[in-house]
C-alpha atoms as a PDB file:
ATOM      1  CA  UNK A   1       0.000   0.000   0.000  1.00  0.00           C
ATOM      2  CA  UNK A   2       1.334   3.330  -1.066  1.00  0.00           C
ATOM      3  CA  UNK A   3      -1.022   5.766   1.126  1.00  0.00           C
ATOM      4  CA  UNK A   4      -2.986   5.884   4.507  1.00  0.00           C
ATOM      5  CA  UNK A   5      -5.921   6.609   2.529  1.00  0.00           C
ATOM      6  CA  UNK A   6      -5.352   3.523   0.828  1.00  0.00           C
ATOM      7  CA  UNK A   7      -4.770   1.358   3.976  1.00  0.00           C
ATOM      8  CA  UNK A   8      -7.693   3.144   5.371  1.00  0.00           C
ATOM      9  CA  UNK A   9     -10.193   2.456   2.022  1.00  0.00           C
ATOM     10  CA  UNK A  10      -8.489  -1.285   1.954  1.00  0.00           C
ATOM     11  CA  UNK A  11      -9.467  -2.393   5.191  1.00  0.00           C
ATOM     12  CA  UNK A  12     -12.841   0.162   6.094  1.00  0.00           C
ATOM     13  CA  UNK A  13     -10.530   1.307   8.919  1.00  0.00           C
ATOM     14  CA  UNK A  14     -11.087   5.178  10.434  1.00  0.00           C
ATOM     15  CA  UNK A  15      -8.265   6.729  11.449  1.00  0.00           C
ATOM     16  CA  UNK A  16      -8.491   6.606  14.954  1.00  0.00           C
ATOM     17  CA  UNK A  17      -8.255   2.620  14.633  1.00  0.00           C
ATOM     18  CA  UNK A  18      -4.588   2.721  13.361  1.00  0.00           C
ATOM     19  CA  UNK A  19      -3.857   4.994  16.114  1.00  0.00           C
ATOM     20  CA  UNK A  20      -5.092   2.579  18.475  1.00  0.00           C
ATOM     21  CA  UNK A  21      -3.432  -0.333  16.856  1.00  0.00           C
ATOM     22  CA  UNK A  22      -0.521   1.443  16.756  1.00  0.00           C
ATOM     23  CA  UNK A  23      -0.828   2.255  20.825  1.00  0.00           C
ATOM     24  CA  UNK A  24      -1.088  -1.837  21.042  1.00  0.00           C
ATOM     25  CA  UNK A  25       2.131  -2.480  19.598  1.00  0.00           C
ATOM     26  CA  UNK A  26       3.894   0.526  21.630  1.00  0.00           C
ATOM     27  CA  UNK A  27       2.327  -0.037  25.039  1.00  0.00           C
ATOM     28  CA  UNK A  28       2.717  -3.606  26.859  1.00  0.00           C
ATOM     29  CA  UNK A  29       0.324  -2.818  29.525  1.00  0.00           C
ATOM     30  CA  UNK A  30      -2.079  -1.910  27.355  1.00  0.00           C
ATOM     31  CA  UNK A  31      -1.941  -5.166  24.953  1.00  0.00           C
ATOM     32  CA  UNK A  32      -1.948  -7.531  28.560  1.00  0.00           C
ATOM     33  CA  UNK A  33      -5.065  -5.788  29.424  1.00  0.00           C
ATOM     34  CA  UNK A  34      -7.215  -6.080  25.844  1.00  0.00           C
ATOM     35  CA  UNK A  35      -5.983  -9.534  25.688  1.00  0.00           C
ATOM     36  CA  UNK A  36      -7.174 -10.616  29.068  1.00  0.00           C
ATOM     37  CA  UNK A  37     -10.672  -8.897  28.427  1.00  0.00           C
ATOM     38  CA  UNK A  38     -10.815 -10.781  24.948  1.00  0.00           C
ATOM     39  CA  UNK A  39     -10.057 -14.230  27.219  1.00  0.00           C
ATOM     40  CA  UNK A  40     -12.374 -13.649  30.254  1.00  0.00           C
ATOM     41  CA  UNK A  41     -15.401 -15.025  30.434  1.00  0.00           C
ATOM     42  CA  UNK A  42     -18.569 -12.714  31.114  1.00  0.00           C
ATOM     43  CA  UNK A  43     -20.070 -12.624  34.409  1.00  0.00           C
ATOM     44  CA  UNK A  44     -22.869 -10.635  35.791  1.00  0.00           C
ATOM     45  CA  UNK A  45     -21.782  -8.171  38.659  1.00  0.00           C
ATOM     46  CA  UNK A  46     -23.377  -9.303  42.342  1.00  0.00           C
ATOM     47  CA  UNK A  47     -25.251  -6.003  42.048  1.00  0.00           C
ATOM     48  CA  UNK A  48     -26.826  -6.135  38.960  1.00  0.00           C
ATOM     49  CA  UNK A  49     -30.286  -8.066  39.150  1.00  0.00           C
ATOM     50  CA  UNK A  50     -29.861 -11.451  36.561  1.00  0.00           C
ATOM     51  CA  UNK A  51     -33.387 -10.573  34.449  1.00  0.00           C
ATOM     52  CA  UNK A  52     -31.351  -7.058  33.964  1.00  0.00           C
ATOM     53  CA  UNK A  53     -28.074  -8.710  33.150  1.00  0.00           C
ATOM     54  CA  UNK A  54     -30.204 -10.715  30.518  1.00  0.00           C
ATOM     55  CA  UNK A  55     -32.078  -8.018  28.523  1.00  0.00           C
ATOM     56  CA  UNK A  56     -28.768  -5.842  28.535  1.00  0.00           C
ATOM     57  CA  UNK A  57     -26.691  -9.270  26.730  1.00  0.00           C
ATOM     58  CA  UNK A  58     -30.152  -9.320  24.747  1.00  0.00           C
ATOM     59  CA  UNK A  59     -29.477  -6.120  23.471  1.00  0.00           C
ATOM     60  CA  UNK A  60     -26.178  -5.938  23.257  1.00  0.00           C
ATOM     61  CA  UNK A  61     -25.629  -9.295  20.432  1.00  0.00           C
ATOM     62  CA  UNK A  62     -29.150  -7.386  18.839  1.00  0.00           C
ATOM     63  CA  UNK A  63     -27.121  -4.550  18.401  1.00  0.00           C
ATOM     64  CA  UNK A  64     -24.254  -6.261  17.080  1.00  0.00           C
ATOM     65  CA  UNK A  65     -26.157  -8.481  14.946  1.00  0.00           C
ATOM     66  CA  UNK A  66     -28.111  -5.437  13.004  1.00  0.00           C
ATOM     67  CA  UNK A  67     -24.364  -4.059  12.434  1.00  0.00           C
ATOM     68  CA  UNK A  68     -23.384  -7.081  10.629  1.00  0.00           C
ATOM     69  CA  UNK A  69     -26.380  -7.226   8.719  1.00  0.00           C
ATOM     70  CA  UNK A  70     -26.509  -3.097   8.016  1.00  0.00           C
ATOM     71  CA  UNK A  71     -22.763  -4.136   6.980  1.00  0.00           C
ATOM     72  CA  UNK A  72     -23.170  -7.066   4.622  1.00  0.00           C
END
């Protein structure tokens, strides 16, 4: 790739994104942490009432489904 713009057009990336991926690379602590989100399992906070915990994981894989779909 010759450009940013073309990296950017390439891969649907915004700007911000390389910036971030480029903070991953640079910063250790950083990486450790995203990767050990990405790994742990989800569990619903002792204060958060389960029916709530369930519409708000309802939602969220709604949300994320419609992005796909708006994306395809």
């Amino acid at each position: 790739m010759r450009t940013l713009r073309e990296l950017l057009e390439q891969h649907e990336l915004e700007l911000g994104e390389v910036g971030f991926a480029l903070r991953l690379r640079r910063d250790d602590e950083l990486r450790a942490a995203v990767e050990t989100w990405f790994e742990a399992e989800p569990a619903r906070p002792d204060e958060i009432p389960a029916p709530d915990w369930l519409r708000w994981e309802q939602e969220k894989h709604q949300k994320l489904l419609a992005t796909l779909t708006e994306a395809a």
